[in-house]
Structure formats: C-alpha cells, structure tokens
Protein backbone atom coordinates (compact mmCIF):
# COMPACT_ATOMS: atom_id res chain seq x y z
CA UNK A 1 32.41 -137.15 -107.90
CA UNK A 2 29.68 -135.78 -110.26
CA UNK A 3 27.99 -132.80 -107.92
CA UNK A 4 26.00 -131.56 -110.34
CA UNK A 5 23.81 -134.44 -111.43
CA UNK A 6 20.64 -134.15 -109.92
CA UNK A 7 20.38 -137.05 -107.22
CA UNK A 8 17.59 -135.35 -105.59
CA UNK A 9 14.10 -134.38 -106.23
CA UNK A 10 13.99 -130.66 -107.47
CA UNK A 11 11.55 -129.47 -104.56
CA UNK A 12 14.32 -130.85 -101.86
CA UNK A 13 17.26 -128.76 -103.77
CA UNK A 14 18.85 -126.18 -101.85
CA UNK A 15 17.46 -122.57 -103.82
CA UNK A 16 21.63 -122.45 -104.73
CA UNK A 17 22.19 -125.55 -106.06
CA UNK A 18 18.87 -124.53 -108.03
CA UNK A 19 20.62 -121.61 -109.22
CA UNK A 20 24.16 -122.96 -110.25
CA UNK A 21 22.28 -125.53 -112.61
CA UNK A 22 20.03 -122.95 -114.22
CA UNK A 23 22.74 -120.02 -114.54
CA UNK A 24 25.47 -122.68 -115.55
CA UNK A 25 28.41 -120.98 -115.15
CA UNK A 26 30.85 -123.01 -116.11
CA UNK A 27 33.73 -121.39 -114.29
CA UNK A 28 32.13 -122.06 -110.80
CA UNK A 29 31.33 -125.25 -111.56
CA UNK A 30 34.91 -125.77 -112.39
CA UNK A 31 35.76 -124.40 -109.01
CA UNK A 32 33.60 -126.62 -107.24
CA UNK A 33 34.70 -129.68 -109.15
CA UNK A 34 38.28 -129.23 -108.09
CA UNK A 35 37.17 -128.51 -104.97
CA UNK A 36 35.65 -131.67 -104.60
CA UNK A 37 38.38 -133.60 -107.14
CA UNK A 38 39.88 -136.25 -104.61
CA UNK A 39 37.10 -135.94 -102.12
CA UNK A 40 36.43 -139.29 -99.88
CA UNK A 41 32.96 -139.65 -99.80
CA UNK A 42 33.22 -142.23 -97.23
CA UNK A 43 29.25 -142.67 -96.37
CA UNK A 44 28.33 -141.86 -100.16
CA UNK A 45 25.65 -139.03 -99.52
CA UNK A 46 28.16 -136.05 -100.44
CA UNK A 47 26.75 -135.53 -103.67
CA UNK A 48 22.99 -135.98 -101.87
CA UNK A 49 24.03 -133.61 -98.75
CA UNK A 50 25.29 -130.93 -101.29
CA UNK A 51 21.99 -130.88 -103.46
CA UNK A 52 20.00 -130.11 -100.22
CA UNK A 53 21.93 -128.33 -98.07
CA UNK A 54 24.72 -126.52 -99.59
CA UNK A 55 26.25 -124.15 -98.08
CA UNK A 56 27.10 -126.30 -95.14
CA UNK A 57 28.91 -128.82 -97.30
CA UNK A 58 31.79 -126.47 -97.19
C-alpha cells in the first residue's frame, strides 16, 4: 500500500499529510509504511482516507 502517493487533490490533504511529503523524513515514512505493511484495505479508500483525514486513520 503506497500512502504517500498523492491520490488526492492538494487543497483536500490533511495540513499533516502536507507536511510529511514536504519535510520527507524518511524515517517516519518508514514507520508508517510498516505500519501499514499487511494492511487489508478491504473498501480500497485507505490510502484516500489517510490523505484527508489523518490522524483518525490510526
């Protein structure tokens, strides 16, 4: 599961999703790929929900 990839228009990104891209750390994006490594997305708008909202994708 590629989280990083925009899927969604810039203006409808969640302001830390903006700021993971831009500061690319690669160290927390490691994190959250393992996190998400073996993740079902079973209704296939994960990477979508993520982009906008974030914080309550954990």
């Amino acid at each position: 599961m590629d989280l990083f990839t925009p899927v969604v228009n810039e203006a409808l990104q969640h302001p830390n999703f903006r700021r993971l891209r831009a500061n690319r750390n690669g160290y927390d994006w490691d994190v959250l790929n393992d996190w998400a490594r073996g993740f079902v997305d079973r209704d296939g708008k994960f990477v979508a929900e993520f982009q906008r909202t974030f914080d309550t994708c954990f």
